[in-house]
N, C-alpha and C. Protein backbone atom coordinates (compact mmCIF):
# COMPACT_ATOMS: atom_id res chain seq x y z
N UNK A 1 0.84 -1.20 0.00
CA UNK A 1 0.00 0.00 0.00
C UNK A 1 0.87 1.25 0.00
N UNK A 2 0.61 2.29 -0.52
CA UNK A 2 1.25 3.62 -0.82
C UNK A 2 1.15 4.35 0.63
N UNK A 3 2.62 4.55 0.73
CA UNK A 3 2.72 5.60 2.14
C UNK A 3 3.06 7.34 2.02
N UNK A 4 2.02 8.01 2.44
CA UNK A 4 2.13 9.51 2.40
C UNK A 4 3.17 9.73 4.18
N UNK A 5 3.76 10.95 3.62
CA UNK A 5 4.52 11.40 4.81
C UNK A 5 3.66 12.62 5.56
N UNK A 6 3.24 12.78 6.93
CA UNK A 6 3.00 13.90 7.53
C UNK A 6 4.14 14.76 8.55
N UNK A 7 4.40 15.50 8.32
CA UNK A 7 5.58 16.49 9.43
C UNK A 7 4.95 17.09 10.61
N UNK A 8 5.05 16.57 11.49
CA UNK A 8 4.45 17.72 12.59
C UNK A 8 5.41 17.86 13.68
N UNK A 9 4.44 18.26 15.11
CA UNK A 9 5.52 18.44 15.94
C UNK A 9 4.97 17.58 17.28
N UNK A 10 5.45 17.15 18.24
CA UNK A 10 5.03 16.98 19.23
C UNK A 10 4.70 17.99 20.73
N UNK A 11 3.73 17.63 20.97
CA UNK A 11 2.66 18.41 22.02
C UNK A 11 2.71 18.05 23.37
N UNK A 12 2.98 19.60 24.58
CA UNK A 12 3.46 18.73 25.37
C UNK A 12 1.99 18.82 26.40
N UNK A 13 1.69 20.28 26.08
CA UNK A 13 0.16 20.65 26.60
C UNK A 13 -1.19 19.75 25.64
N UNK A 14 -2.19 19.33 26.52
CA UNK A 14 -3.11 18.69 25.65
C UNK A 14 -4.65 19.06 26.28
N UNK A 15 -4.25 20.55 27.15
CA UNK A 15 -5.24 20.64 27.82
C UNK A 15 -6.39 21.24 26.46
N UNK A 16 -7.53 21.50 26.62
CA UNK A 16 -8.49 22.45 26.06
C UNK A 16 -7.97 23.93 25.98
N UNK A 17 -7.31 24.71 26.75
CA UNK A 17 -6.63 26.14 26.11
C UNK A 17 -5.77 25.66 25.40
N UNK A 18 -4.88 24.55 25.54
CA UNK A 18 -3.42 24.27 24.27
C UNK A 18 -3.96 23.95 23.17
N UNK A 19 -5.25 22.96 22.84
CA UNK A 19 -5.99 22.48 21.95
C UNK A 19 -6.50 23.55 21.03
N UNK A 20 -6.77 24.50 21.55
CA UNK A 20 -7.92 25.89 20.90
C UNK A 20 -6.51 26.74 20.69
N UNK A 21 -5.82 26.63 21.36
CA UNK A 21 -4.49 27.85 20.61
C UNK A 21 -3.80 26.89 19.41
N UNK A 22 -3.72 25.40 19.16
CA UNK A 22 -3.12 24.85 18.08
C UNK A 22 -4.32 25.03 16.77
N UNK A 23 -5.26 25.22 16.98
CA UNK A 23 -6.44 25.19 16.23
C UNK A 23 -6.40 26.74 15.57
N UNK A 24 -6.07 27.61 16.30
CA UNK A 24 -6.31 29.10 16.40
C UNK A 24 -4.59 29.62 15.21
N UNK A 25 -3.51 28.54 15.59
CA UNK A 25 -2.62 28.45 14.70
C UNK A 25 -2.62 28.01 13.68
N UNK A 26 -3.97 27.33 12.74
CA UNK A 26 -4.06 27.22 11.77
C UNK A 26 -3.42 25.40 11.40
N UNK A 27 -3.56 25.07 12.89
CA UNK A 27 -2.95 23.27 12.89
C UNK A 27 -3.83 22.58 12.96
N UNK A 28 -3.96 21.08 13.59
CA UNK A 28 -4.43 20.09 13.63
C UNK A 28 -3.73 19.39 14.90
N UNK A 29 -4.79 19.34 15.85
CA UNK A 29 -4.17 18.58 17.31
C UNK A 29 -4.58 17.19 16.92
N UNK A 30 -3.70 16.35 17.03
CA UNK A 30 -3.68 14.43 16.73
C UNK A 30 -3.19 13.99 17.78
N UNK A 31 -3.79 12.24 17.67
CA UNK A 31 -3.07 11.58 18.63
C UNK A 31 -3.01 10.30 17.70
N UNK A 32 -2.03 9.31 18.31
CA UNK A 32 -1.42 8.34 17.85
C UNK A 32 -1.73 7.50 18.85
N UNK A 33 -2.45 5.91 18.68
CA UNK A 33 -2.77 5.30 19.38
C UNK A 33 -1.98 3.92 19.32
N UNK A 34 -2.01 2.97 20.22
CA UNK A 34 -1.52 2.13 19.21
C UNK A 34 0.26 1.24 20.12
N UNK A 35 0.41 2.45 20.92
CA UNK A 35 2.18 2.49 20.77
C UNK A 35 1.91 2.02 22.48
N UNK A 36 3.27 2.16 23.16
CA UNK A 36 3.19 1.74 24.80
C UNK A 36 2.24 2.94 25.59
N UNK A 37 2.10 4.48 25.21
CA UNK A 37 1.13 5.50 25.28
C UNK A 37 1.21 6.29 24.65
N UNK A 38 0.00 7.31 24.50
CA UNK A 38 -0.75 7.83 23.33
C UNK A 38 0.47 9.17 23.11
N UNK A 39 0.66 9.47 21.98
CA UNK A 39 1.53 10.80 21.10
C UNK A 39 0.76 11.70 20.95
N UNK A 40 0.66 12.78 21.38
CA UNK A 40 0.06 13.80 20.98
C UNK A 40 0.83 14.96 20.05
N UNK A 41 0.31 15.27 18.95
CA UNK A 41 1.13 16.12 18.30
C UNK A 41 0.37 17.07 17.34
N UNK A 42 0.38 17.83 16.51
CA UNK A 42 0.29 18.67 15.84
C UNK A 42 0.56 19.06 14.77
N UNK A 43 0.04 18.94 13.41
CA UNK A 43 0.44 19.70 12.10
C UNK A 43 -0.44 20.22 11.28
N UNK A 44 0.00 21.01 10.31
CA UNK A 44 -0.58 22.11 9.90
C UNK A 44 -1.82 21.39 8.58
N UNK A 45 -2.49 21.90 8.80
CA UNK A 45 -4.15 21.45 8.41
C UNK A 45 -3.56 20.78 6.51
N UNK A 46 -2.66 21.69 5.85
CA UNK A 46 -2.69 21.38 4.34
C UNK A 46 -1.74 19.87 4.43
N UNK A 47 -1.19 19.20 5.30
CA UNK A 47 -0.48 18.17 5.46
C UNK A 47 -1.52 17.14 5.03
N UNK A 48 -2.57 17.15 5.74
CA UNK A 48 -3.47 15.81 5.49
C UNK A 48 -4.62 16.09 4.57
N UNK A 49 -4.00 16.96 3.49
CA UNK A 49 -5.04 16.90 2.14
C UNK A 49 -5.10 15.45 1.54
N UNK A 50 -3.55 15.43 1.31
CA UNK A 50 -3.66 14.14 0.43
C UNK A 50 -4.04 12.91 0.93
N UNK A 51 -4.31 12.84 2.65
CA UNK A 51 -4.61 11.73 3.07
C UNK A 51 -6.49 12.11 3.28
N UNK A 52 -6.82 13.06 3.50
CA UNK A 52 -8.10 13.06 4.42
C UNK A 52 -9.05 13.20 2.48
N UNK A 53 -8.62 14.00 1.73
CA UNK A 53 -9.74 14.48 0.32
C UNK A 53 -9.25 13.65 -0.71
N UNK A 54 -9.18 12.18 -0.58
CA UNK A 54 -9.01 11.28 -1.66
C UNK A 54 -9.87 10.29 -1.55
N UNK A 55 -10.43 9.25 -2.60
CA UNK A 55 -11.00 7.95 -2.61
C UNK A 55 -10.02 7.19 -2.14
N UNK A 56 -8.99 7.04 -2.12
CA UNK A 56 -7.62 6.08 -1.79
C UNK A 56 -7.30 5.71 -0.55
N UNK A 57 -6.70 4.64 -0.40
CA UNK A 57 -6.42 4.11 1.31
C UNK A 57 -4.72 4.77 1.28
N UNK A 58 -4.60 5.02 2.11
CA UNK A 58 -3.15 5.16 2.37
C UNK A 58 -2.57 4.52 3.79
N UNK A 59 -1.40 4.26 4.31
CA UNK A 59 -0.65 4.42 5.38
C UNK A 59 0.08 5.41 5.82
N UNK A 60 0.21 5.99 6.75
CA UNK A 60 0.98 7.24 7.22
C UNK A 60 2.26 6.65 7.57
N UNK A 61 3.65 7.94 7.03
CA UNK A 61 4.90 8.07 8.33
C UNK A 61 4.28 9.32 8.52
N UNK A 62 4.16 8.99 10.06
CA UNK A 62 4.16 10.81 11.01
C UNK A 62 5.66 11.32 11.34
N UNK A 63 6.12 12.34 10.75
CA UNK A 63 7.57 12.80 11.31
C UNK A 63 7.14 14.02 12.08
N UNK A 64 8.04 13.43 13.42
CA UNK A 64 7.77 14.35 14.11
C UNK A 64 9.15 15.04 14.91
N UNK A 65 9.53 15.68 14.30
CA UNK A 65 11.23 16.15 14.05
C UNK A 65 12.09 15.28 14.09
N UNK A 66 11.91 14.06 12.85
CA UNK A 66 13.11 12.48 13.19
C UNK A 66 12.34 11.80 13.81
N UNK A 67 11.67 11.75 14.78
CA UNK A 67 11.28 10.37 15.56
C UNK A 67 9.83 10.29 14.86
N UNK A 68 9.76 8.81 13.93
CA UNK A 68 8.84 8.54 12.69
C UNK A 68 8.22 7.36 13.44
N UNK A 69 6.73 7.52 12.93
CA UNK A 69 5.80 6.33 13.52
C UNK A 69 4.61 6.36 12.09
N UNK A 70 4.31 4.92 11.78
CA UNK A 70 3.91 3.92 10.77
C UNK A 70 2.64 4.21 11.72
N UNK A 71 1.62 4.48 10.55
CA UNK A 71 0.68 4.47 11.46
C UNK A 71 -0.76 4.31 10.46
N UNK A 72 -2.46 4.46 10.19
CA UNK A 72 -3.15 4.98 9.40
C UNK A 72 -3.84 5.27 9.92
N UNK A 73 -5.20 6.43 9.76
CA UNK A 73 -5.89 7.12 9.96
C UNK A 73 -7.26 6.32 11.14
N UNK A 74 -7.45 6.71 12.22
CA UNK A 74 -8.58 5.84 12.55
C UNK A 74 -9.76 6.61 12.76
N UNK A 75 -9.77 7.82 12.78
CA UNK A 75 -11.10 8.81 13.11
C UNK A 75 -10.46 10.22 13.02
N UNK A 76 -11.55 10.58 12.46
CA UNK A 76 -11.27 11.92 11.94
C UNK A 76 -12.75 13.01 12.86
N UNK A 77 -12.25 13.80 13.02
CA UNK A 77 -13.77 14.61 13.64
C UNK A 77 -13.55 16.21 12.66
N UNK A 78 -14.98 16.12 12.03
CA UNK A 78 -15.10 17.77 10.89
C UNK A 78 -15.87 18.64 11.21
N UNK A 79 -15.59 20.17 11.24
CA UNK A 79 -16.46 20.89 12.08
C UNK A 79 -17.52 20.70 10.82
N UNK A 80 -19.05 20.19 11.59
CA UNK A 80 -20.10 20.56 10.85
C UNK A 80 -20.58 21.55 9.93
N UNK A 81 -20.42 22.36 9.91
CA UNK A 81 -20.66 23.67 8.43
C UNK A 81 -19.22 23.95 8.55
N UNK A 82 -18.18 24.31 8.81
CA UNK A 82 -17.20 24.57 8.08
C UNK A 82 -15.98 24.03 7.32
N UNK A 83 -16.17 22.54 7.63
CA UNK A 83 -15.31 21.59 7.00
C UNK A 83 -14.43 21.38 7.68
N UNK A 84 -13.99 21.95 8.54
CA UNK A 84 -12.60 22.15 8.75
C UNK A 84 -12.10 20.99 9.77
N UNK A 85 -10.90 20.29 9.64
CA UNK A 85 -10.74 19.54 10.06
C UNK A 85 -10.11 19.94 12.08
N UNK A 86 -11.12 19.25 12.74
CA UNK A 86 -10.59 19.66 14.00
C UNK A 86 -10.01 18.83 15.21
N UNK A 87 -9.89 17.20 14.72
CA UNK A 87 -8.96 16.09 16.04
C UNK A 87 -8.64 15.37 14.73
N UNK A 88 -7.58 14.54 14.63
CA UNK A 88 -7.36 13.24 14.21
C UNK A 88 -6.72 12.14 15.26
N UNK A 89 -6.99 11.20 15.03
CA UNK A 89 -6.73 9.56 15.50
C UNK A 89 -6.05 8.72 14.87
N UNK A 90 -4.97 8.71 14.89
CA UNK A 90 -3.70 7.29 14.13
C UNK A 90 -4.12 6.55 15.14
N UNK A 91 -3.89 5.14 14.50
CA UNK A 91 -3.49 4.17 15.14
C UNK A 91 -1.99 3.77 14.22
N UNK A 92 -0.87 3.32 15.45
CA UNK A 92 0.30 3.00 15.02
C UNK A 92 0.22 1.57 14.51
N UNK A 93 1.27 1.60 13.31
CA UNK A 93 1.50 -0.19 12.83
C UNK A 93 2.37 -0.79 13.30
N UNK A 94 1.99 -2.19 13.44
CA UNK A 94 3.67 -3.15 14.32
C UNK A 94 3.10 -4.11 12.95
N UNK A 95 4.90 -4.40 12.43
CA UNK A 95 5.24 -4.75 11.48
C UNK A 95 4.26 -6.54 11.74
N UNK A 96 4.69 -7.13 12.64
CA UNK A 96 3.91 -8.33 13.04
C UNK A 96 2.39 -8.73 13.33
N UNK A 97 1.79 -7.54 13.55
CA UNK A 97 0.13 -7.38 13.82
C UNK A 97 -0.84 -7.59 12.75
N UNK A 98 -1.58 -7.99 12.69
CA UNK A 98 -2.69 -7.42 11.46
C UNK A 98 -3.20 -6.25 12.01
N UNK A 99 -3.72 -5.84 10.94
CA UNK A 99 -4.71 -4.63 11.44
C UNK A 99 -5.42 -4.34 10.53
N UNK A 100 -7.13 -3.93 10.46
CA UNK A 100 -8.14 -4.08 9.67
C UNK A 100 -8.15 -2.58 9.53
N UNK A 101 -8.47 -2.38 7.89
CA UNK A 101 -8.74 -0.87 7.31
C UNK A 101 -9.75 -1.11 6.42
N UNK A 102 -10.05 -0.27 5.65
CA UNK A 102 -11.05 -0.02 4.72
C UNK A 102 -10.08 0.76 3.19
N UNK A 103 -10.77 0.14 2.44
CA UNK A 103 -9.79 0.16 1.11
C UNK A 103 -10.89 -0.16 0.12
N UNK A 104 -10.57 1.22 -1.11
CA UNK A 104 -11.62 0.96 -2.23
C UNK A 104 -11.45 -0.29 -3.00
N UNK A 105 -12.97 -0.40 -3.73
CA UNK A 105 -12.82 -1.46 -4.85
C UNK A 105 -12.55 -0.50 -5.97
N UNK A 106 -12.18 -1.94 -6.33
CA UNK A 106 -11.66 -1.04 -7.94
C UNK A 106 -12.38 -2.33 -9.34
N UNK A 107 -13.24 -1.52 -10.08
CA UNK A 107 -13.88 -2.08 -11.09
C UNK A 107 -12.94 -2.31 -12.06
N UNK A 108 -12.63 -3.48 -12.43
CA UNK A 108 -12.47 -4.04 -13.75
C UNK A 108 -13.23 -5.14 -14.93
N UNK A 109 -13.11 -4.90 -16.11
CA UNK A 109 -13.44 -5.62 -16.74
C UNK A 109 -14.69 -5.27 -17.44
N UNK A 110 -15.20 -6.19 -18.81
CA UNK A 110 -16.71 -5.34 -19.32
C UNK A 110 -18.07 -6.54 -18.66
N UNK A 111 -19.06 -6.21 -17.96
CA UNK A 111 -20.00 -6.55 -18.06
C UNK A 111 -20.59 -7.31 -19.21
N UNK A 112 -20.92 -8.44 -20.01
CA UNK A 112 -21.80 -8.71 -20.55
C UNK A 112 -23.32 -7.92 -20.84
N UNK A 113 -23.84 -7.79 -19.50
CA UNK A 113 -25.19 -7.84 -18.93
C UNK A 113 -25.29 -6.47 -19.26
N UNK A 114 -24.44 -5.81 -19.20
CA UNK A 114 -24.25 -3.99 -19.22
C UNK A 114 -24.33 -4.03 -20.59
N UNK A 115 -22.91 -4.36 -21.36
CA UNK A 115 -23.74 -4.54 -23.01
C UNK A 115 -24.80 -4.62 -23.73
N UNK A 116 -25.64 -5.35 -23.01
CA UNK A 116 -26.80 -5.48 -23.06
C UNK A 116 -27.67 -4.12 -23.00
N UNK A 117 -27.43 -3.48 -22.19
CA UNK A 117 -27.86 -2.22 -21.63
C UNK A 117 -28.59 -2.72 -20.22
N UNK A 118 -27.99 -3.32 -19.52
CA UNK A 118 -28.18 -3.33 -18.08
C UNK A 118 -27.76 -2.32 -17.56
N UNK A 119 -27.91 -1.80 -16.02
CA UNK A 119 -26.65 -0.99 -14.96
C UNK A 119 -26.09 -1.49 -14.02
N UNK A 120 -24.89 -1.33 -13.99
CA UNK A 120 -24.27 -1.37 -13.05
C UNK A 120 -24.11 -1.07 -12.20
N UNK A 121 -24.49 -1.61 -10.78
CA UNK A 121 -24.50 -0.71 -9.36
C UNK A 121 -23.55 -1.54 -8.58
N UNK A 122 -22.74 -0.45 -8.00
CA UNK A 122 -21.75 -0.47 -7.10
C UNK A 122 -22.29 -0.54 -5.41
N UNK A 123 -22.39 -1.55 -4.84
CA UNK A 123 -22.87 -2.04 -3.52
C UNK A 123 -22.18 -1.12 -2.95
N UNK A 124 -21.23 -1.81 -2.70
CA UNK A 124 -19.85 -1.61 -1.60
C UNK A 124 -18.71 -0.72 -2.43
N UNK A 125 -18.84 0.32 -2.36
CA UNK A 125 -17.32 1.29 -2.76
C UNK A 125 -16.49 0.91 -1.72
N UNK A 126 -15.96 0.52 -0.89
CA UNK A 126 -14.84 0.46 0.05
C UNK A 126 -15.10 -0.66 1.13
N UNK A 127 -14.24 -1.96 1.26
CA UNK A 127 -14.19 -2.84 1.73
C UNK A 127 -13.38 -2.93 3.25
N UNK A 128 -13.99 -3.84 4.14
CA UNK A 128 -12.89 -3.94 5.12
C UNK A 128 -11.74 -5.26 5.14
N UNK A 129 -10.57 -5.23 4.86
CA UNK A 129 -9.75 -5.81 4.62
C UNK A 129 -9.19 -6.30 6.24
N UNK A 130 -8.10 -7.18 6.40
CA UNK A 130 -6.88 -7.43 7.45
C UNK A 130 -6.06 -8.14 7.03
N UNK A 131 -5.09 -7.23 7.43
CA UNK A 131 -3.64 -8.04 6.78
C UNK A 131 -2.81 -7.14 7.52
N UNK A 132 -1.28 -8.03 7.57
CA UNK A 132 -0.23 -7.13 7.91
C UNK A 132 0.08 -6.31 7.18
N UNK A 133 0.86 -5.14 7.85
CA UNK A 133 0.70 -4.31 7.36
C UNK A 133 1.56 -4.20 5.88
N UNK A 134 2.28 -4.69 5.91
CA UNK A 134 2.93 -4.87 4.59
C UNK A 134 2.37 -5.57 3.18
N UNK A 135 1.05 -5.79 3.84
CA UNK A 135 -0.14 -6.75 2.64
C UNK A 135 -1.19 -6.29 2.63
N UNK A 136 -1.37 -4.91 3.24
CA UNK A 136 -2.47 -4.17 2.70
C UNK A 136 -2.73 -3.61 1.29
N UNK A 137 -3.46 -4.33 0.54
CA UNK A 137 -3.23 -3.64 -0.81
C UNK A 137 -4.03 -2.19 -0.61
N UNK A 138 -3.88 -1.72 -2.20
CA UNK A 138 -4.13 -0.42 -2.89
C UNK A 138 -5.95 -0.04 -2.50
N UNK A 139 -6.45 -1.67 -3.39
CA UNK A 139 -7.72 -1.28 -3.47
C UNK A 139 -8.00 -3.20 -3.46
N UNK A 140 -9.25 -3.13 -3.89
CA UNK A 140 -10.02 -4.65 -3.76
C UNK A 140 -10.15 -4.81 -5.29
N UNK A 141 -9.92 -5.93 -6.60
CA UNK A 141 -10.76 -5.80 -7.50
C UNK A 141 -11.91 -6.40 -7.53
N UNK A 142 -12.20 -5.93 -7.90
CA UNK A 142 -14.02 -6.55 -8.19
C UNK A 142 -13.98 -6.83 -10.36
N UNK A 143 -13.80 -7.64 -10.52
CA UNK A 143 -13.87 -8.55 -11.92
C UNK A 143 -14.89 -8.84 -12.25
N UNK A 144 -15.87 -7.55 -13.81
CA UNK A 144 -17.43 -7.72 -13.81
C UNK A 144 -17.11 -8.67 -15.10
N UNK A 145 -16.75 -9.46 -15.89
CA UNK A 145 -16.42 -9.83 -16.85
C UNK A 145 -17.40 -10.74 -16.97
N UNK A 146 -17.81 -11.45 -15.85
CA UNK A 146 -18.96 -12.67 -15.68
C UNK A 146 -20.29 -12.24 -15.64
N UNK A 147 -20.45 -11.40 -15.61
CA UNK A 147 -21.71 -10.90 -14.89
C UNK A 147 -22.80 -10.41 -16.49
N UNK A 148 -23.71 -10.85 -16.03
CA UNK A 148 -24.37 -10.87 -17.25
C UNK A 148 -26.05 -9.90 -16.37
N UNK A 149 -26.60 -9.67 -17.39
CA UNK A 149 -28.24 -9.01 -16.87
C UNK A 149 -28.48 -10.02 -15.44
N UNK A 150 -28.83 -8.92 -14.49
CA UNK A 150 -29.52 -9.57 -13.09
C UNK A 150 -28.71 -10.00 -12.27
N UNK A 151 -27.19 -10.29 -12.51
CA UNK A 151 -26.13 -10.79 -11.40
C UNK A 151 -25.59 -10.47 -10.75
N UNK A 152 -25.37 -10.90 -9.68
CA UNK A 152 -24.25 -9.74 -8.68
C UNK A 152 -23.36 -11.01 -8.30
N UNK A 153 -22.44 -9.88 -7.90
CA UNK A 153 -20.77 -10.35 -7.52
C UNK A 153 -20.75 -10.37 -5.91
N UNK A 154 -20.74 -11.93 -5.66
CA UNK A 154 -20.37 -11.87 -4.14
C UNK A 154 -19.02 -11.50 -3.63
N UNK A 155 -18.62 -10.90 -2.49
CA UNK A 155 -17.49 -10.75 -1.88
C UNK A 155 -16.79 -12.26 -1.60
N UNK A 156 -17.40 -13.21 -1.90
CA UNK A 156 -16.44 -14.36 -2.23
C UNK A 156 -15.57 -14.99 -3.15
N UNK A 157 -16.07 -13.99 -4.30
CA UNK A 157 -15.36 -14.33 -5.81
C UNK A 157 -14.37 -13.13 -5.96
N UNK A 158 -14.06 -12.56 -5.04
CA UNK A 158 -13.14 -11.21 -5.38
C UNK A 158 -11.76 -12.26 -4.80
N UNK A 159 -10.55 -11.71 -5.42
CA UNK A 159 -9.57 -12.38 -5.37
C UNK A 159 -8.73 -11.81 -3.94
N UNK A 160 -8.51 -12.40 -3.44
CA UNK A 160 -7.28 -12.30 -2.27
C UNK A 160 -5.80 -12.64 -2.03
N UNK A 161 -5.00 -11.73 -1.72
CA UNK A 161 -3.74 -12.43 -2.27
C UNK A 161 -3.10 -11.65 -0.87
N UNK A 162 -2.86 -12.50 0.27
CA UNK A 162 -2.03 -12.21 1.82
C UNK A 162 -3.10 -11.49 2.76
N UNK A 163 -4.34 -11.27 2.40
CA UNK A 163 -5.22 -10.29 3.62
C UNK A 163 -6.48 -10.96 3.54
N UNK A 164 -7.11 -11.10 4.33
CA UNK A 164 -8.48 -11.18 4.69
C UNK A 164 -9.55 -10.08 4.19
N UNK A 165 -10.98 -11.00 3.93
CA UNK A 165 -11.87 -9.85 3.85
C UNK A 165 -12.88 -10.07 4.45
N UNK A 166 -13.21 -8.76 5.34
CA UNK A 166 -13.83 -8.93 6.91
C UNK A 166 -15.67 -8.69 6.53
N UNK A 167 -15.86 -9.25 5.45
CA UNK A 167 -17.64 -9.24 5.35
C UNK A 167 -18.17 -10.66 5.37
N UNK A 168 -19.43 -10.88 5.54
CA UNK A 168 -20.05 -12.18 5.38
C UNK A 168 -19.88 -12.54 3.96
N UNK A 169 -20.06 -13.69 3.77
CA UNK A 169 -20.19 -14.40 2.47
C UNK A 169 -20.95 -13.84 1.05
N UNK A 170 -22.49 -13.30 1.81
CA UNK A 170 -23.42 -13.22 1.03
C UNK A 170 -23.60 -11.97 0.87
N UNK A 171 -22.60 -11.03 1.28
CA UNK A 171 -22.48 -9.50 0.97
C UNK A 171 -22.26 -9.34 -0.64
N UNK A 172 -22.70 -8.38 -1.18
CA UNK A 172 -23.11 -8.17 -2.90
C UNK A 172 -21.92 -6.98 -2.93
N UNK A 173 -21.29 -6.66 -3.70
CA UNK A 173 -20.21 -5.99 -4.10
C UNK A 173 -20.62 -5.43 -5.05
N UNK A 174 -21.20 -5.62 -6.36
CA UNK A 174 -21.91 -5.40 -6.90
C UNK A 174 -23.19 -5.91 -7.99
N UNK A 175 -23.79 -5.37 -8.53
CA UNK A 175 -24.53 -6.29 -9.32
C UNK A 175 -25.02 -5.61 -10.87
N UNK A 176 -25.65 -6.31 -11.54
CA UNK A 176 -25.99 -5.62 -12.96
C UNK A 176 -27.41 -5.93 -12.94
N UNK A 177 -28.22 -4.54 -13.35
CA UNK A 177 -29.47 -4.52 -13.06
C UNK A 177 -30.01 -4.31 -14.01
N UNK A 178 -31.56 -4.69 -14.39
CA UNK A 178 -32.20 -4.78 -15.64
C UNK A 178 -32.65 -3.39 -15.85
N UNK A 179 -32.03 -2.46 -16.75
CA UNK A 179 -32.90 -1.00 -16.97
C UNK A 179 -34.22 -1.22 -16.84
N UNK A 180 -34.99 -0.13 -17.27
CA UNK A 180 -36.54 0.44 -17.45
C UNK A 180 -36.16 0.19 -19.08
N UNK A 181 -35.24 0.66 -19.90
CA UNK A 181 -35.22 0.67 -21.14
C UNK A 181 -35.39 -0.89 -21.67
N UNK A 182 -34.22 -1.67 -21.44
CA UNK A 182 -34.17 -2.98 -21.72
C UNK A 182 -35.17 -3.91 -21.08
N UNK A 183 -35.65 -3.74 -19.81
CA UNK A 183 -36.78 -4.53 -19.11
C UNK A 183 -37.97 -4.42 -20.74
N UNK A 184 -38.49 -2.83 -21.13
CA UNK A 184 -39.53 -2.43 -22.09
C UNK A 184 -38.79 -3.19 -23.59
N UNK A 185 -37.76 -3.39 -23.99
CA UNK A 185 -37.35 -4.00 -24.73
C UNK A 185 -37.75 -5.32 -25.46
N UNK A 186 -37.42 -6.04 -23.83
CA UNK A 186 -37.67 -7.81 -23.45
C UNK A 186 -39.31 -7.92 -23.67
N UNK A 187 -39.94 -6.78 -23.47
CA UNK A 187 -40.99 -7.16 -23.03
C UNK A 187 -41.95 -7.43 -24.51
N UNK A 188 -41.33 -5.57 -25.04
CA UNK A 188 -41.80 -5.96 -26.62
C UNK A 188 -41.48 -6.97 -27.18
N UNK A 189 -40.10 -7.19 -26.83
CA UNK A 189 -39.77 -8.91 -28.01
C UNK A 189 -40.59 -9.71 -27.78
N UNK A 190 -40.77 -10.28 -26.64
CA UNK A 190 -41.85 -11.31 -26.27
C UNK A 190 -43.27 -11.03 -26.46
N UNK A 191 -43.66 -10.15 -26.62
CA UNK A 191 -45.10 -9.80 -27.37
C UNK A 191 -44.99 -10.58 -28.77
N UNK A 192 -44.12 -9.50 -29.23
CA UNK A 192 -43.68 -10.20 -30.99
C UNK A 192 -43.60 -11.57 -31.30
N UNK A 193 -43.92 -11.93 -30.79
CA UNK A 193 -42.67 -13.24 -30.73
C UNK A 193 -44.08 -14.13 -30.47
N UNK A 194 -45.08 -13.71 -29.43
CA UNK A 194 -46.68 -14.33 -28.91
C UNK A 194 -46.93 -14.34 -30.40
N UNK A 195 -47.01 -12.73 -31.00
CA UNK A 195 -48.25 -12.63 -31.84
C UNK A 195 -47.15 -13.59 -33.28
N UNK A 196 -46.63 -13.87 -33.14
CA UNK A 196 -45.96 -14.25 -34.63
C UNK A 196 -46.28 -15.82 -34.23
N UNK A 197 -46.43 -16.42 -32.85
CA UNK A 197 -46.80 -17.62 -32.97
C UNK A 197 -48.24 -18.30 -33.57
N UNK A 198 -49.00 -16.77 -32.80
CA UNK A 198 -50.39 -17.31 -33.17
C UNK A 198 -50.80 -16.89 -34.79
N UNK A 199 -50.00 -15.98 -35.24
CA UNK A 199 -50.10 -16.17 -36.72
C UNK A 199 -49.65 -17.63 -37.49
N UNK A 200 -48.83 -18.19 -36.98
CA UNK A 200 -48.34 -19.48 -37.38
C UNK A 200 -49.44 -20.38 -37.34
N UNK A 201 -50.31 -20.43 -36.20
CA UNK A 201 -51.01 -21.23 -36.28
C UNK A 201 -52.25 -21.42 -37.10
């Protein structure tokens, strides 16, 4: 999995006035969970664009002047009307642990059923995975190549390669659904098809 770097600093105050003056500086008060006890630290809000405003899973290094901790995102809190990002939550990685994240699917392949003029609906955009951390992939694929009008893709036919995937069996990932257009299609053919019999007869 792709690792973004964050720079901050470490925090030695964590009261509510230190919290509202790092906020008031235009930062981000964090903590890091995970480790023998919790890190509290601080960096400046444009650091975690690329991690917080993407579809993508990432892993964090937090640098926090040299002393670096492996870590990914576990909760985020957003001020309600202004966006603005105001606590984050790492949890740290140990190279030996699993640890469960959430990671997009990624569509490949052509539908049959869609050819057809079916649609395609996307269940599940983002899966929960576990794996060490060094086998967390990118994303999940989801392979519509089989899928013909009316089918869906269980989370059991998606491929796995070193991680677990933390849903039930009979969870739908996605499926291909009969339009309004093509349903009215089927329907005319099979009219046609009545009245051309009983002309036969």
């Amino acid at each position: 999995m792709k690792s973004i770097t964050i720079k901050g600093s470490e925090r030695e105050s964590v009261g509510k006035v230190a919290t509202k003056a790092v906020r008031n500086a235009g930062a981000v008060p964090c903590v890091i969970y995970g480790g023998n006890q919790p890190v509290h630290f601080s960096a400046e809000e444009k650091e975690f664009k690329s991690l917080v405003y993407t579809p993508n899973a990432h892993t964090v290094v937090i640098d926090l002047g040299g002393k670096k901790f492996n870590a990914i995102l576990q909760d985020i809190q957003v001020h309600p009307v202004s966006d603005k990002i105001l606590h984050i939550d790492f949890f740290e990685l140990k190279d030996d642990k699993e640890i469960i994240m959430e990671v997009p699917v990624k569509v490949t392949g052509t539908s049959p059923g869609v050819l057809l003029g079916g649609v395609l609906n996307l269940n599940q955009r983002r899966l929960k995975v576990k794996a060490l951390p060094k086998n967390l992939p990118d994303f999940v694929e989801a392979n519509i190549s089989e899928l013909q009008m009316g089918n869906k893709l269980y989370v059991t036919k998606l491929p796995v390669n070193n991680f677990k995937l933390m849903h039930p069996d009979n969870t739908v990932v996605c499926q291909v659904k009969i339009s309004r257009a093509a349903m009215k299609a089927a329907q005319e053919a099979a009219k046609a098809e009545k009245g051309g019999a009983k002309k036969k007869k």
